[in-house]
N, C-alpha and C. Protein backbone atom coordinates (compact mmCIF):
# COMPACT_ATOMS: atom_id res chain seq x y z
N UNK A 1 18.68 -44.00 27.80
CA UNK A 1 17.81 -44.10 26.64
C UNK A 1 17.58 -42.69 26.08
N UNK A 2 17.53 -42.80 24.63
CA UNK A 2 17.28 -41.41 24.73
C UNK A 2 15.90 -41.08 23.70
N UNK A 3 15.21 -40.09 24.10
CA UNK A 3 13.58 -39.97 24.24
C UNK A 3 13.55 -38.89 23.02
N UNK A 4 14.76 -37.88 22.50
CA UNK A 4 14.48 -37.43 21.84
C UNK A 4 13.55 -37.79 20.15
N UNK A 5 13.57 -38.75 19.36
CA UNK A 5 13.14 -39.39 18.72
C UNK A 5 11.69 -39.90 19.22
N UNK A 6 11.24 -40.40 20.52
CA UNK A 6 10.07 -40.38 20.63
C UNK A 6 9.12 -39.08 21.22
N UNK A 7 9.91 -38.21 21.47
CA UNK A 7 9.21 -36.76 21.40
C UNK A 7 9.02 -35.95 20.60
N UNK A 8 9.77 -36.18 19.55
CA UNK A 8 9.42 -35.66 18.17
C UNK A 8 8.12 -36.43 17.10
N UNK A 9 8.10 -37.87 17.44
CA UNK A 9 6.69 -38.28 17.04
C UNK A 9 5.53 -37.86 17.90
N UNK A 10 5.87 -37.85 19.00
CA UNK A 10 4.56 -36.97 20.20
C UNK A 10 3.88 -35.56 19.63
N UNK A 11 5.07 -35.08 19.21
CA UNK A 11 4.77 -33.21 19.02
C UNK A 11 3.91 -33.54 17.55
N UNK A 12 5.03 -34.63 16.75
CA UNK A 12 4.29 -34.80 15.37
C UNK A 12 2.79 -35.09 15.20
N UNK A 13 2.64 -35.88 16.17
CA UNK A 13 1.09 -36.53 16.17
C UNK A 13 0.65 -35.28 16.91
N UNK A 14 0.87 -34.54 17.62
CA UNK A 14 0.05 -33.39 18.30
C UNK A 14 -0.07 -32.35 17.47
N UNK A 15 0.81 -31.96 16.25
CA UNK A 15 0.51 -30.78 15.40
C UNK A 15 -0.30 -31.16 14.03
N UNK A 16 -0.12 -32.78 14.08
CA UNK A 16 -0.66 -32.66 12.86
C UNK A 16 -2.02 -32.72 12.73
N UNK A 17 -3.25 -32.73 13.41
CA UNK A 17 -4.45 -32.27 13.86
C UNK A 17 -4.47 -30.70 13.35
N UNK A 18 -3.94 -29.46 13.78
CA UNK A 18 -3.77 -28.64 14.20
C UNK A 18 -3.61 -28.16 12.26
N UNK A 19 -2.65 -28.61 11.50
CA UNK A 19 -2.55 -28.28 10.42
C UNK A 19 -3.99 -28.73 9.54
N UNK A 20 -4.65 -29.57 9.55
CA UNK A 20 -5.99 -29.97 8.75
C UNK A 20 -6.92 -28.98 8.90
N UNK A 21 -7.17 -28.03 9.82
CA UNK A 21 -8.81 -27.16 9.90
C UNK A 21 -8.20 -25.70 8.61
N UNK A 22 -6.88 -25.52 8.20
CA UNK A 22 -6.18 -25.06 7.03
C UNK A 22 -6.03 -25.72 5.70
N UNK A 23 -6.08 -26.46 5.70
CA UNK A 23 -6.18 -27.45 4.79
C UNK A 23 -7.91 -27.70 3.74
N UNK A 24 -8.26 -27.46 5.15
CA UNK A 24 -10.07 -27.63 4.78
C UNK A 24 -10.69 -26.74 4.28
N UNK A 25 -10.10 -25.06 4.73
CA UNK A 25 -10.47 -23.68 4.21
C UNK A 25 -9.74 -23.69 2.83
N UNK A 26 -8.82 -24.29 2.53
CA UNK A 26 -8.12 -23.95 1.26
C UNK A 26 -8.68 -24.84 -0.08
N UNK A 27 -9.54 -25.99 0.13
CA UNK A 27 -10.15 -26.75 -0.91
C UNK A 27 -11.14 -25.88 -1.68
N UNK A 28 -11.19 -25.95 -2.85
CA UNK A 28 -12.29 -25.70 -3.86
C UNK A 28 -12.96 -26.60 -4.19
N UNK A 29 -14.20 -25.77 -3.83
CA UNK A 29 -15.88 -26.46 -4.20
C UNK A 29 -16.53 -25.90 -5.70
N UNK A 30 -17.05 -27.19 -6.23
CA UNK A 30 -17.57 -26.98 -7.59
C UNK A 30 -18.68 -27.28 -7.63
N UNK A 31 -19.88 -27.29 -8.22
CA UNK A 31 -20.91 -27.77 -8.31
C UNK A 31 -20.93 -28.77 -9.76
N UNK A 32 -21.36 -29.78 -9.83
CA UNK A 32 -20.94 -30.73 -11.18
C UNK A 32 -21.34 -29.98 -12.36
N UNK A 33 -22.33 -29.50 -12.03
CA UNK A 33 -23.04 -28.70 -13.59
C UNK A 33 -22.11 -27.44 -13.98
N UNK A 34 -20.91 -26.59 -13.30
CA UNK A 34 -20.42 -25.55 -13.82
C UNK A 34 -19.44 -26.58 -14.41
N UNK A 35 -19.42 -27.06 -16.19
CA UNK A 35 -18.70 -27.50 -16.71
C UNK A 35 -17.44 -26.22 -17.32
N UNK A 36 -17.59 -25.20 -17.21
CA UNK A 36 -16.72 -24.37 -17.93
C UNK A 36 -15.33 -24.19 -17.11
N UNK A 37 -16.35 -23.69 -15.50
CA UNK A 37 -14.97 -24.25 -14.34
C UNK A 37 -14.60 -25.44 -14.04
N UNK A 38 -15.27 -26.30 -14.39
CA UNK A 38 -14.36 -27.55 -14.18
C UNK A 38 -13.23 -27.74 -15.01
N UNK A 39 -13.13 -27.37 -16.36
CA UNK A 39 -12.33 -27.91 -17.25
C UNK A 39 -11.17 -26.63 -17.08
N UNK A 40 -11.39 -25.80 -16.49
CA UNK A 40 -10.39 -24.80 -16.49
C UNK A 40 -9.73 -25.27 -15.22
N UNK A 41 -9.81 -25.84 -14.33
CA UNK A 41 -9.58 -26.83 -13.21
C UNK A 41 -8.79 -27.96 -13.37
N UNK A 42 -8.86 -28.28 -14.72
CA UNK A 42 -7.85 -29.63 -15.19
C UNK A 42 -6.35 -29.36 -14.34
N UNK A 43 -5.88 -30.91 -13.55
CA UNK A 43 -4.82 -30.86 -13.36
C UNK A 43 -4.98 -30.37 -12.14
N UNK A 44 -6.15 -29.73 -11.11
CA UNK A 44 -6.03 -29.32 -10.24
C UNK A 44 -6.56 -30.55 -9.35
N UNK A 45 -6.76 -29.94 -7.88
CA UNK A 45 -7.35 -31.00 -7.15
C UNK A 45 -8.85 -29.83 -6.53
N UNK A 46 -10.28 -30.83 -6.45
CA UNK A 46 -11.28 -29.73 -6.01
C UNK A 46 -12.26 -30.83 -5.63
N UNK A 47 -13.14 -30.21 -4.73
CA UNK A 47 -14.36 -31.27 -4.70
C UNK A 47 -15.71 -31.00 -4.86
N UNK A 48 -16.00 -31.93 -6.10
CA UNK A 48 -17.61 -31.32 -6.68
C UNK A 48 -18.43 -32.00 -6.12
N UNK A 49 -19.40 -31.53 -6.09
CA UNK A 49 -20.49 -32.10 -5.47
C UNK A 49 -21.88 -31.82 -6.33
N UNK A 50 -22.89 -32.95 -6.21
CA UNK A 50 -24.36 -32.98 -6.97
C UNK A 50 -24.73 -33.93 -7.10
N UNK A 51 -25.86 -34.39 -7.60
CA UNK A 51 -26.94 -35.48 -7.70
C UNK A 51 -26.54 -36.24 -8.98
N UNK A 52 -26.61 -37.17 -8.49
CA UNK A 52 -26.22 -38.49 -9.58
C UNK A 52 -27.50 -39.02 -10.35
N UNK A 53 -27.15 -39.76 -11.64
CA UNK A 53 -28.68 -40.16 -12.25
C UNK A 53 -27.97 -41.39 -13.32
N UNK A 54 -28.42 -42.00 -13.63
CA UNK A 54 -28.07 -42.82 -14.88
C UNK A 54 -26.64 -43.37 -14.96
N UNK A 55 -25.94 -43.86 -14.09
CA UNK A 55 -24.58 -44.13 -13.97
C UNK A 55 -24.84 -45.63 -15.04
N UNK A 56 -23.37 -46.34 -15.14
CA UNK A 56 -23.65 -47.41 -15.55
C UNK A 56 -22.00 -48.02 -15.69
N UNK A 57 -21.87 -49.21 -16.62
CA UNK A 57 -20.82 -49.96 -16.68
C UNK A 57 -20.32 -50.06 -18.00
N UNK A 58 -18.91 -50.13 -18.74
CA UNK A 58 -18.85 -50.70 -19.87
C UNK A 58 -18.62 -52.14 -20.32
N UNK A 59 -18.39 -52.43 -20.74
CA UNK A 59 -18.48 -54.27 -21.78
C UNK A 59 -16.54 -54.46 -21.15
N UNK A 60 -15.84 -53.37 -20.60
CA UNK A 60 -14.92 -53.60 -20.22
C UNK A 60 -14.71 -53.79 -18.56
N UNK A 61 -15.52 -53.13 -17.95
CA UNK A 61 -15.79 -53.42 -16.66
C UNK A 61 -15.53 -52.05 -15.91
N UNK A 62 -15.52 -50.81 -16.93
CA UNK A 62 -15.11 -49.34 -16.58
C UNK A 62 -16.85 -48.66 -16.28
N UNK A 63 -16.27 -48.38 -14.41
CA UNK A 63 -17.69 -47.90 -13.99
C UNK A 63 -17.72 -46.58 -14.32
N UNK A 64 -19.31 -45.99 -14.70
CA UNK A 64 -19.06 -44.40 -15.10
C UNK A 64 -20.53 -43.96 -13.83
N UNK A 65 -19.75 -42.59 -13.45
CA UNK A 65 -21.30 -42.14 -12.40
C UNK A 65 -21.36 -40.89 -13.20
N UNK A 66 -22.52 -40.62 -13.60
CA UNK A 66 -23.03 -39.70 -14.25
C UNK A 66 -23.57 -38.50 -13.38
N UNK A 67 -24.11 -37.25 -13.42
CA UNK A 67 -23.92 -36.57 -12.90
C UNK A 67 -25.36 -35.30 -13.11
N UNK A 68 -26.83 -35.44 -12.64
CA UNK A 68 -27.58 -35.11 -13.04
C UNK A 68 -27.42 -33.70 -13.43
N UNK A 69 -27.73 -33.55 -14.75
CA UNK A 69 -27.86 -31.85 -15.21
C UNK A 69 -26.34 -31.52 -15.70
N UNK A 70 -25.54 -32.44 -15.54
CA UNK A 70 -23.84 -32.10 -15.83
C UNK A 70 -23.25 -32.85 -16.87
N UNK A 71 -22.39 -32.07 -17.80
CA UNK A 71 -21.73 -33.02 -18.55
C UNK A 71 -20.39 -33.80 -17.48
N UNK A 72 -19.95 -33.69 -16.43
CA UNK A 72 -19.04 -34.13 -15.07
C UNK A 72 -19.78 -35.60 -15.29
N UNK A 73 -18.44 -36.18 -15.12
CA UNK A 73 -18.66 -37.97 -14.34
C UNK A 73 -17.36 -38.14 -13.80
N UNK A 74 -17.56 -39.10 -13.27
CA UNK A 74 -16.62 -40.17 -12.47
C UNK A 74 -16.72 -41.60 -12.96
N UNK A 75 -15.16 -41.78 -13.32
CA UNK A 75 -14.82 -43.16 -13.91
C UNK A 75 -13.84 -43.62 -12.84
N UNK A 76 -14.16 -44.97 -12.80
CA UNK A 76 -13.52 -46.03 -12.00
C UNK A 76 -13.23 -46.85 -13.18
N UNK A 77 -11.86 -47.18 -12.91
CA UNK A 77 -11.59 -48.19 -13.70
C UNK A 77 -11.40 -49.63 -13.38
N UNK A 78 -11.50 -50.85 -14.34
CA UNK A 78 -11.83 -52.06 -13.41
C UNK A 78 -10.64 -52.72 -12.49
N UNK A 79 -9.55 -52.02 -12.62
CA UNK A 79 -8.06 -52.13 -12.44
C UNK A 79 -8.16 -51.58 -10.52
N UNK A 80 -9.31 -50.72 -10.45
CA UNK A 80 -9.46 -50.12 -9.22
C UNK A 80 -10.24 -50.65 -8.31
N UNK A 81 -11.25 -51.38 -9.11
CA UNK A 81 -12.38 -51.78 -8.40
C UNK A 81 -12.42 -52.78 -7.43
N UNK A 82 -11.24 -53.15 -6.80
CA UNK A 82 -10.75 -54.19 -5.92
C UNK A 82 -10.47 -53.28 -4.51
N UNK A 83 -10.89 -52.33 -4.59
CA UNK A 83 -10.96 -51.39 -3.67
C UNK A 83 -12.21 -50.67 -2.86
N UNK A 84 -12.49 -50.94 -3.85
CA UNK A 84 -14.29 -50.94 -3.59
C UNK A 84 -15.22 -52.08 -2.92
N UNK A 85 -14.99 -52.26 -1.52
CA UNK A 85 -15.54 -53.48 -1.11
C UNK A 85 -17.00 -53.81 -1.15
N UNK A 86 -17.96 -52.53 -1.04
CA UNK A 86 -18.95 -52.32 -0.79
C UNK A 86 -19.99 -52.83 -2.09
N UNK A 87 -18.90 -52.62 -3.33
CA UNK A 87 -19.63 -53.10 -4.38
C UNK A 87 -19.22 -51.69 -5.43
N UNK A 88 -19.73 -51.91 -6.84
CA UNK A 88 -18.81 -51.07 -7.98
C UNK A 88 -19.42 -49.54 -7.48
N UNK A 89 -18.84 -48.57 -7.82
CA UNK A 89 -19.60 -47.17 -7.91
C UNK A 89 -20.84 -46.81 -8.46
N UNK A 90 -20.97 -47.87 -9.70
CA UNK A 90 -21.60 -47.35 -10.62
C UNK A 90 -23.22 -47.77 -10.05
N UNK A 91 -23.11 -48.91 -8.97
CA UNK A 91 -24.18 -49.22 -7.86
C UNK A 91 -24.25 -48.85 -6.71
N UNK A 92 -23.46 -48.40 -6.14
CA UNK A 92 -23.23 -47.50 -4.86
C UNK A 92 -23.93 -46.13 -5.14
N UNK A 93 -23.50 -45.62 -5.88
CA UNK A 93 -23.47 -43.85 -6.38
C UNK A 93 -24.61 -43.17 -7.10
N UNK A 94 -25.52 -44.58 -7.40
CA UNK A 94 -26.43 -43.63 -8.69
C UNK A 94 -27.74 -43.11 -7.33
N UNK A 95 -28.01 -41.94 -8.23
CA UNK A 95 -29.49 -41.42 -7.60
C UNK A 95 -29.03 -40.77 -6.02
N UNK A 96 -27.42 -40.88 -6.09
CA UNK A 96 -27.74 -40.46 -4.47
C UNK A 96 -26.62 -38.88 -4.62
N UNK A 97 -26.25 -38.09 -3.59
CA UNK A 97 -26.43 -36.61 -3.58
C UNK A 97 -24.75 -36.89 -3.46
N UNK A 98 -23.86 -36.54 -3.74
CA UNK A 98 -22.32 -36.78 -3.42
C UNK A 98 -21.63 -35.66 -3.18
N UNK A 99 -20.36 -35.52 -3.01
CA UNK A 99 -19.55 -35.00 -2.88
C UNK A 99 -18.00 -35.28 -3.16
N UNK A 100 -17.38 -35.23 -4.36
CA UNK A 100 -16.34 -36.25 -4.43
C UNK A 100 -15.09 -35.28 -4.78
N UNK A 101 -13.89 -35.55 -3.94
CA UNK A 101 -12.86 -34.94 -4.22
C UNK A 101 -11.79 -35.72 -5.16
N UNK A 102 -10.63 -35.14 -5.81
CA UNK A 102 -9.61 -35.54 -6.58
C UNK A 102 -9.52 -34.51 -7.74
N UNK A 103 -8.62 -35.50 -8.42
CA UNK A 103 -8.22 -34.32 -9.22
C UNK A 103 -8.86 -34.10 -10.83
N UNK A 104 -8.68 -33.46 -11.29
CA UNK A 104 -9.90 -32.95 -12.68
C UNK A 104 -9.02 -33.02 -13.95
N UNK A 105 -9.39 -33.92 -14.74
CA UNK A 105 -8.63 -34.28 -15.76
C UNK A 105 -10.29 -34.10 -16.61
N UNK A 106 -9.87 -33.87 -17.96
CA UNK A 106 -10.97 -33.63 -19.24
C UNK A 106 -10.63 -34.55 -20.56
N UNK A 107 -11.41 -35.64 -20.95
CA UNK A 107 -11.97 -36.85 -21.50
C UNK A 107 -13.18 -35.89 -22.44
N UNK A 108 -12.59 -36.20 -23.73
CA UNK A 108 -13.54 -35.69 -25.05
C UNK A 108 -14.25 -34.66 -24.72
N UNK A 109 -13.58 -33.95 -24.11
CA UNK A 109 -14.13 -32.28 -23.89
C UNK A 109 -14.89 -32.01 -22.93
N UNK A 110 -15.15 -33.53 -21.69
CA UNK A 110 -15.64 -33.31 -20.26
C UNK A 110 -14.94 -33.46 -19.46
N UNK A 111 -15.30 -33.11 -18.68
CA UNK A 111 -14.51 -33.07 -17.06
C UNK A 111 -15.15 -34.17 -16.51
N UNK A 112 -13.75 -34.70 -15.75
CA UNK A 112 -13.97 -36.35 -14.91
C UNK A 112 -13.52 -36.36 -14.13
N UNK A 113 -13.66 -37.05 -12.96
CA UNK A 113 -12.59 -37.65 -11.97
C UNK A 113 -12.59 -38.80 -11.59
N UNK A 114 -11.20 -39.33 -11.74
CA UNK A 114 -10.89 -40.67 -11.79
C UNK A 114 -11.21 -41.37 -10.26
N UNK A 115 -12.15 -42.23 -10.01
CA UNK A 115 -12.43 -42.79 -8.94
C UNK A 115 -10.99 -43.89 -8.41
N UNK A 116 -10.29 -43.88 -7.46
CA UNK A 116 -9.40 -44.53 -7.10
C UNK A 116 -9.67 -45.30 -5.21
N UNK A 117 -10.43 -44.52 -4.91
CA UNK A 117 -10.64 -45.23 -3.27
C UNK A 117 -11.91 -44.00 -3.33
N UNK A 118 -12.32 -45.19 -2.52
CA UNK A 118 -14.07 -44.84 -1.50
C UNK A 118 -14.29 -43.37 -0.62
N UNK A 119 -12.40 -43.47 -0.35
CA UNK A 119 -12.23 -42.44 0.29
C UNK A 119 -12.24 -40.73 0.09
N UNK A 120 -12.60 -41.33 -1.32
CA UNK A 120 -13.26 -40.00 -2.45
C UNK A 120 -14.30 -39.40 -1.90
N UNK A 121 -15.21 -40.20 -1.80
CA UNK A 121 -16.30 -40.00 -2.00
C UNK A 121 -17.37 -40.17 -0.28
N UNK A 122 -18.48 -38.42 -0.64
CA UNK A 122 -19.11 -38.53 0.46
C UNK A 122 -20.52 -38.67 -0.14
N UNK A 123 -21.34 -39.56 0.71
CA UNK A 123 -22.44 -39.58 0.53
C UNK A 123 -23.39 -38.17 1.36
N UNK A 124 -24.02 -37.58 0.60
CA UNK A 124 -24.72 -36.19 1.82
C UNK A 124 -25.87 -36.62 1.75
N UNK A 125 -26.37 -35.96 3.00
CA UNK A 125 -27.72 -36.06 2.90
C UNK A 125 -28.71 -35.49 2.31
N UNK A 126 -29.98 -35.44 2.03
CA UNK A 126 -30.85 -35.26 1.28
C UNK A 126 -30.88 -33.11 1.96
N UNK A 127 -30.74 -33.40 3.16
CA UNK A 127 -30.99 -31.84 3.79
C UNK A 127 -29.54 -31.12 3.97
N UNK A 128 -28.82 -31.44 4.05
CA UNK A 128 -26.92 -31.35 4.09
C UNK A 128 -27.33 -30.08 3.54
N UNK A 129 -26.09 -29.07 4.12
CA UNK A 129 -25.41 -27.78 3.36
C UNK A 129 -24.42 -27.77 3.15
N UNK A 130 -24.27 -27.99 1.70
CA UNK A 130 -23.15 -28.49 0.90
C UNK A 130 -23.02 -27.19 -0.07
N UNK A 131 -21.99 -26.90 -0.67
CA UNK A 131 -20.79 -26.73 -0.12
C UNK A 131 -20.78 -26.11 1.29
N UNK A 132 -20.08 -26.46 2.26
CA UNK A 132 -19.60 -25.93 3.70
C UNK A 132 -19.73 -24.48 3.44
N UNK A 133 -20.37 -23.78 4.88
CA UNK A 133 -20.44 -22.15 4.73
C UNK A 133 -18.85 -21.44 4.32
N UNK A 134 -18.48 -20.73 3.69
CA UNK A 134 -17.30 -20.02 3.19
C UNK A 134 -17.06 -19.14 4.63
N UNK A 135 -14.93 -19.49 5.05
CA UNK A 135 -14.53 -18.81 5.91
C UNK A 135 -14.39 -17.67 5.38
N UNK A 136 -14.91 -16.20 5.97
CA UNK A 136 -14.25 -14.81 5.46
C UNK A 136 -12.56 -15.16 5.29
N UNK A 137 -12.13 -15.05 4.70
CA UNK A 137 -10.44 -14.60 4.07
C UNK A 137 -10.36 -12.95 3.55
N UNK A 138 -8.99 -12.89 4.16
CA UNK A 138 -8.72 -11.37 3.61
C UNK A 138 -8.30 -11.97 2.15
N UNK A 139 -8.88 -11.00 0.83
CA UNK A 139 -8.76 -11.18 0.42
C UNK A 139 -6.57 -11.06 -0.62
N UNK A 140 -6.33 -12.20 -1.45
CA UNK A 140 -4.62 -11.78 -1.39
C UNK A 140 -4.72 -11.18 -2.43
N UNK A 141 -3.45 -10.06 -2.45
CA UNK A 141 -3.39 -9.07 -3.69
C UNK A 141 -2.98 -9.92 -5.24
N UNK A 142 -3.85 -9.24 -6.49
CA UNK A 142 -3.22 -10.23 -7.60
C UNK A 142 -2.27 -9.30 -7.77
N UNK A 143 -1.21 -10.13 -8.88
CA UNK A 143 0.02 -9.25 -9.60
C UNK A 143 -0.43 -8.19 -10.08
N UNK A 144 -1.78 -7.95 -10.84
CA UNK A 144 -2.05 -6.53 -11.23
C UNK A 144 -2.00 -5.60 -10.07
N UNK A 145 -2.64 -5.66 -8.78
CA UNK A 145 -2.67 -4.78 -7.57
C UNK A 145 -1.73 -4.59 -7.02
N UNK A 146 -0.54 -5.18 -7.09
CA UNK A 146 0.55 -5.41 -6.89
C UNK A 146 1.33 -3.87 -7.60
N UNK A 147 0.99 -4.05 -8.40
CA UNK A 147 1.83 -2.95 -9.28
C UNK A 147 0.97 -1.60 -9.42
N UNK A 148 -0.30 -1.52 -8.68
CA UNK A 148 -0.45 -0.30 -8.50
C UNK A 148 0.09 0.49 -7.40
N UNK A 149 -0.01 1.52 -7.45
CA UNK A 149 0.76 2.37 -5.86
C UNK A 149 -0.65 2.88 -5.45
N UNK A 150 -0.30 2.83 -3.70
CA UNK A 150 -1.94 2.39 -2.70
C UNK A 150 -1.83 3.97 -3.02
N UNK A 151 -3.10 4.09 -2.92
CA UNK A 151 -3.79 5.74 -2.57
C UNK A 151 -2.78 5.93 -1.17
N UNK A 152 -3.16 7.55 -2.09
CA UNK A 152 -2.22 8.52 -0.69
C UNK A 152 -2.93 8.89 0.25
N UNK A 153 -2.53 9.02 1.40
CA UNK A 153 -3.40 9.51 2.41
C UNK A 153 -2.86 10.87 2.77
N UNK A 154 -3.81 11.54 2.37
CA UNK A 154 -3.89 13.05 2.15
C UNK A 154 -3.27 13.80 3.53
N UNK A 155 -3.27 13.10 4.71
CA UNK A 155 -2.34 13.71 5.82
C UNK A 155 -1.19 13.81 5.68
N UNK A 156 -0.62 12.43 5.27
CA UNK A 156 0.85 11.83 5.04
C UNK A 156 1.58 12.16 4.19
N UNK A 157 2.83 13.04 4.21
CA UNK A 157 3.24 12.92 2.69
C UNK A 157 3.98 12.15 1.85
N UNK A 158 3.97 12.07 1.13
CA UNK A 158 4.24 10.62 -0.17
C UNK A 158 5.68 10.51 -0.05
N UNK A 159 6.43 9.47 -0.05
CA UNK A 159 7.87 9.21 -0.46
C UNK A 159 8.04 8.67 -1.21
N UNK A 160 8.73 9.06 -2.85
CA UNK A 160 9.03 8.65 -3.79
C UNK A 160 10.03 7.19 -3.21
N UNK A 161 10.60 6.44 -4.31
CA UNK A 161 11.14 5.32 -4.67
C UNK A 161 12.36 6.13 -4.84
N UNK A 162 13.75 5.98 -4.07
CA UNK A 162 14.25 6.61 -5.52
C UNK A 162 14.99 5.72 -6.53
N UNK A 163 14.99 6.55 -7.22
CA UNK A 163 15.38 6.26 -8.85
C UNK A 163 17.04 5.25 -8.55
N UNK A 164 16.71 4.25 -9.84
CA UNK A 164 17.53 3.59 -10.03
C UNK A 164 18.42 4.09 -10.76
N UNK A 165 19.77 3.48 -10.74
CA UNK A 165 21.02 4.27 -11.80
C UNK A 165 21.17 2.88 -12.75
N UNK A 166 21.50 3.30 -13.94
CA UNK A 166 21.64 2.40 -14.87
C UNK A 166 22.91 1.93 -14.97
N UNK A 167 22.93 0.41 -15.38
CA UNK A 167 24.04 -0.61 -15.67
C UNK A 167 25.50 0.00 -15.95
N UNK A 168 26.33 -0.57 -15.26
CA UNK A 168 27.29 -0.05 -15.36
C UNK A 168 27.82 -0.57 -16.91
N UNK A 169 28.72 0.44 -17.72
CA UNK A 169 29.19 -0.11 -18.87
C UNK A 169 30.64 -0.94 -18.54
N UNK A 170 30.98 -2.17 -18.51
CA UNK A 170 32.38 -2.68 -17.90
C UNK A 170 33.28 -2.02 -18.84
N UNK A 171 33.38 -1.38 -20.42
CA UNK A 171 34.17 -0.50 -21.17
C UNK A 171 34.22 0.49 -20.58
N UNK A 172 34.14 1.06 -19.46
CA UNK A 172 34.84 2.32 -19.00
C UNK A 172 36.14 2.01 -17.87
N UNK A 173 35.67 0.60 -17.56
CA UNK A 173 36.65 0.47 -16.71
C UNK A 173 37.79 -0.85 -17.15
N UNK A 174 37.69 -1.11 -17.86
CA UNK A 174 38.32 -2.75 -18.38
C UNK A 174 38.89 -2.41 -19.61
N UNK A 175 40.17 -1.86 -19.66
CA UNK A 175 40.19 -1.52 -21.22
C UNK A 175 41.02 -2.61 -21.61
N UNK A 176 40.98 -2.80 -23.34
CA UNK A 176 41.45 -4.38 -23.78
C UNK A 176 42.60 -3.72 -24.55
């Protein structure tokens, strides 16, 4: 028999634990009310979090959770809502403190996120510290820092780059 194939799902199920506590440092947290970063966020994936107020339904069956102090909501559409066992969002969600991840799409000049599974969405508690404390990260160089040259260290002495030679002309060597 051969075991290789079931030792490679063993290791699989054993590393893939191991990759999520990276995964978790790399998410962006929003607060619902910074509408300026949200919409610059379009297309991304992030998870906002804040107090809900006034949610409701349309005449089409499209749930909206509103978002106290924020132009931010969350729409479920009724196409989704068969997923929602517990009952619609728009009764689940109001008045209570959330946290909802996905991705940020902008609807008449607000920022939304499309409710698709439950699995969106966290209920926090009233005392919760939300967003999660921030891991120190070294911070990564942008392209501008990139293209500066690091300070010299005044012990060391400097070694130029050297200089590039320019393109060869193929008319000096290819004559027609």
């Amino acid at each position: 028999m051969n075991s290789r194939p079931l030792l490679a799902v063993v290791l699989l199920l054993f590393l893939l634990p191991l990759a999520t506590p990276a995964q978790e440092e790399d998410k962006l947290y929003l607060a619902a009310t910074e509408t300026e970063a949200l919409k610059a966020k379009e297309g991304q994936r992030v998870v906002v979090h804040g107090e809900t107020q006034d949610s409701g339904k349309s005449a089409s069956g499209t749930n909206f959770v509103n978002f106290k102090g924020a132009e931010f909501f969350l729409v479920a559409f009724k196409s989704d809502l068969g997923r929602f066992p517990e009952g619609e969002p728009a009764d689940l969600y109001d008045g209570k403190r959330l946290a909802v991840e996905g991705t940020v799409s902008v609807y008449q000049g607000k920022p939304q996120i499309k409710l698709t599974d439950p699995a969106q969405i966290t209920v926090l508690a009233p005392d919760a510290v939300f967003p999660p404390p921030e891991v120190k990260k070294k911070p990564e160089p942008t392209p501008s820092d990139a293209a500066k040259p690091a300070p010299a260290d005044p012990g060391k002495p400097t070694v130029e780059e050297p200089k590039r030679k320019p393109p060869v002309d193929p008319s000096e060597y290819f004559k027609k």
